[in-house]
Protein backbone atom coordinates (compact mmCIF):
# COMPACT_ATOMS: atom_id res chain seq x y z
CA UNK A 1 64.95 -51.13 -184.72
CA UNK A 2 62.05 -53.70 -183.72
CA UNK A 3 58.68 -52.76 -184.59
CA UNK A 4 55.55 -53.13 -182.61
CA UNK A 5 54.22 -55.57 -184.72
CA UNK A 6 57.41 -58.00 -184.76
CA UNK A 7 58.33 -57.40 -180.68
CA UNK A 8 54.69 -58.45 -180.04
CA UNK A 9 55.51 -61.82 -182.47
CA UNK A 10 58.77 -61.96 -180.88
CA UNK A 11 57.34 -61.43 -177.30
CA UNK A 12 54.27 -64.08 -178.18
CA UNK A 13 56.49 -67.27 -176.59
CA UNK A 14 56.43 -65.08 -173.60
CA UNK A 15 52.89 -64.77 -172.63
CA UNK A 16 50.71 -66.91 -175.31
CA UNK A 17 49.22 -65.03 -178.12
CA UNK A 18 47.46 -61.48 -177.24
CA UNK A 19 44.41 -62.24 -176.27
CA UNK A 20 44.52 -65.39 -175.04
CA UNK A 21 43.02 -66.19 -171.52
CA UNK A 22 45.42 -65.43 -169.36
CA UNK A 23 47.51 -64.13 -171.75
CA UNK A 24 48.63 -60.59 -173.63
CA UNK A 25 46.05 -57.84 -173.97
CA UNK A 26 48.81 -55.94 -175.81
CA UNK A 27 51.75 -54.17 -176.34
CA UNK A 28 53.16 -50.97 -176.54
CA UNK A 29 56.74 -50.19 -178.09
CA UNK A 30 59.29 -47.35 -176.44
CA UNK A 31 61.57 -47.28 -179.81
CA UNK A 32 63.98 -44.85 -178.06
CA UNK A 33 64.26 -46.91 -174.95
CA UNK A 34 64.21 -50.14 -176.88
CA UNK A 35 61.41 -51.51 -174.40
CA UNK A 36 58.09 -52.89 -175.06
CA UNK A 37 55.43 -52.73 -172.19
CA UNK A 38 52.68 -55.96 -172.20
CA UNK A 39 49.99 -55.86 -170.60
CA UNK A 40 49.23 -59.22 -169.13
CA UNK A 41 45.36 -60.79 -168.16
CA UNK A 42 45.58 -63.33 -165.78
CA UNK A 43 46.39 -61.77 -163.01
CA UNK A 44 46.11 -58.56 -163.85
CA UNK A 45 49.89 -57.18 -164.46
CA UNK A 46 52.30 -54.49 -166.89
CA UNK A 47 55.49 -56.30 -168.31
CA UNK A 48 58.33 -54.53 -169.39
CA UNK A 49 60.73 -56.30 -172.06
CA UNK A 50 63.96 -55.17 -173.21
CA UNK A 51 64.41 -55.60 -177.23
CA UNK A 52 67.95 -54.84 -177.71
CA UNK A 53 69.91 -57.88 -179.21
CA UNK A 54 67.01 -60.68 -178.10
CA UNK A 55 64.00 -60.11 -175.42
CA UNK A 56 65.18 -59.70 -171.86
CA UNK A 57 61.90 -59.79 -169.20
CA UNK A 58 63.24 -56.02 -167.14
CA UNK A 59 59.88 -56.72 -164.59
CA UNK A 60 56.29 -56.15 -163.85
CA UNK A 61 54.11 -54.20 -161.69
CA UNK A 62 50.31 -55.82 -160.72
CA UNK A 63 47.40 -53.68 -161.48
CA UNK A 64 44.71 -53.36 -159.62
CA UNK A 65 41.77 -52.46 -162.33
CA UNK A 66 38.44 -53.66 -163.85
CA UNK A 67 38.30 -54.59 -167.40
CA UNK A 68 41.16 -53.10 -169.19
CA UNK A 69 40.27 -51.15 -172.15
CA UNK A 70 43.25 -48.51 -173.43
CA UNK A 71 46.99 -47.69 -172.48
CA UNK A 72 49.37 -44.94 -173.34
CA UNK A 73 52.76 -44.57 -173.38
CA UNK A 74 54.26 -41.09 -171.93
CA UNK A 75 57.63 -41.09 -173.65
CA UNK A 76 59.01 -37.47 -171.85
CA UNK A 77 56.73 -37.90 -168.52
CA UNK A 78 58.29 -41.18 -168.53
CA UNK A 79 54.94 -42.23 -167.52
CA UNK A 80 52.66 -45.26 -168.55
CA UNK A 81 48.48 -44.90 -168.03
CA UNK A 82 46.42 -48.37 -168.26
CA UNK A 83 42.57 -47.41 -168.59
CA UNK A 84 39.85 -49.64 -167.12
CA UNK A 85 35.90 -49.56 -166.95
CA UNK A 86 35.80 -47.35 -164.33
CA UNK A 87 39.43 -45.47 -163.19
CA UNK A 88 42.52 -46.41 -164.22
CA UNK A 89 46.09 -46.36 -162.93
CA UNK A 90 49.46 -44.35 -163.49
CA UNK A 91 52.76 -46.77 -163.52
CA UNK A 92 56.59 -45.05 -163.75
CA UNK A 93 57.87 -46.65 -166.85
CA UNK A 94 61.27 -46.73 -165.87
CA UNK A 95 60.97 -48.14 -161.89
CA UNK A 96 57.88 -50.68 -162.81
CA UNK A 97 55.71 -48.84 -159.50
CA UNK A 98 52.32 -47.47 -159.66
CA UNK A 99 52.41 -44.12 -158.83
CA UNK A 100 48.76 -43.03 -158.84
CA UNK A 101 45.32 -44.38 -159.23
CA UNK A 102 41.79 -43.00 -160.13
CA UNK A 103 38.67 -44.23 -159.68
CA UNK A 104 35.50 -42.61 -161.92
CA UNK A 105 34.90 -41.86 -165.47
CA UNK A 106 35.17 -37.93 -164.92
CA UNK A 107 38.86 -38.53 -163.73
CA UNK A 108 39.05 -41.04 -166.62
CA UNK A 109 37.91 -38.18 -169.02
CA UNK A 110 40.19 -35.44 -168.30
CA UNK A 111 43.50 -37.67 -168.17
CA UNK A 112 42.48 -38.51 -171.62
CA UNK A 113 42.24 -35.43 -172.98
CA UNK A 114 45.24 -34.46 -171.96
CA UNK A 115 46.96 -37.59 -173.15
CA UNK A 116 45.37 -36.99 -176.42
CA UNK A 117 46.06 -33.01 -176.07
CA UNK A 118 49.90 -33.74 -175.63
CA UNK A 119 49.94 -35.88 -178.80
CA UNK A 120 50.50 -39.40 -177.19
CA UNK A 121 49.51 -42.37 -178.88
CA UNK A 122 46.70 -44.74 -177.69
CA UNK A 123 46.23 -48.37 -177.83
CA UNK A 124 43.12 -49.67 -177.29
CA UNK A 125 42.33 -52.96 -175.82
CA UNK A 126 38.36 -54.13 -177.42
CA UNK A 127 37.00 -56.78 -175.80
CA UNK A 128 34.90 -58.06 -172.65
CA UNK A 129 37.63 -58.07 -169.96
CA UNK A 130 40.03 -60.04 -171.58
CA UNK A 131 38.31 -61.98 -173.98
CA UNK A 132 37.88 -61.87 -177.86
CA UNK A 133 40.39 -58.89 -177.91
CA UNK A 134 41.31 -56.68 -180.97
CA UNK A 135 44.05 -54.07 -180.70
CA UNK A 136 43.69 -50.62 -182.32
CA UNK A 137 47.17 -48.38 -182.81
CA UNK A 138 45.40 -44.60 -183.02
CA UNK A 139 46.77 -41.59 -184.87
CA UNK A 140 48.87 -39.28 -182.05
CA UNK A 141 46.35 -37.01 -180.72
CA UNK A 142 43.47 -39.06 -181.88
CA UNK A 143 40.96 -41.59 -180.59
CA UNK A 144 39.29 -44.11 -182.48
């Protein structure tokens, strides 16, 4: 099984090195699925990569958000939730579509906690809208 850490090496000739302008913000690994999701700067976009036997692009899905700052994986909802500054957006992790938006902090606040409530893990994306970025792998059910 690929790790995070070594798909996001192996996905690095595949959108420069996370962080980069333009580049990956970060990545998020589906071990069961064998899929890592990327999310992707310049424009503003969600990759999904297949990590069985090689890397194998499956698509991508533009986002329409300010200043990315956390996503989380939804394993069971098959769900994946990209947090901006303000609002964030809802994408079907199997069919690559956006299937719902929101756009204030008090939305932001209780899709968190249930995110966190359920026991999903968070990635955080640190940085001023896609610059200097550090990634932060949380606990399940924790923030940083």
């Amino acid at each position: 099984m690929v790790t995070a850490a070594l798909a996001g090496t192996v996905l690095s000739a595949c959108g420069g090195p996370a962080g980069a302008p333009g580049g990956a913000l970060g990545d998020l690994e589906w071990p069961e699925r064998q899929v890592v999701f990327r999310l992707v700067a310049q424009p503003l976009r969600l990759e999904a990569y297949s990590i069985r036997g090689g890397v194998a692009p499956l698509g991508s899905v533009p986002l329409s958000l300010d200043c990315p700052q956390a996503m989380a994986l939804d394993e069971s909802g098959g769900r994946m939730w990209v947090w901006g500054a303000q609002g964030g957006v809802a994408v079907d992790s199997r069919s690559l579509r956006v299937v719902g938006q929101w756009g204030s902090n008090a939305e932001d606040a209780v899709l968190m906690a249930d995110v966190v409530r359920r026991g999903l893990a968070v990635t955080r994306v640190r940085g001023v809208c896609g610059t200097g970025v550090a990634l932060v792998r949380t606990e399940k059910g924790s923030l940083p």
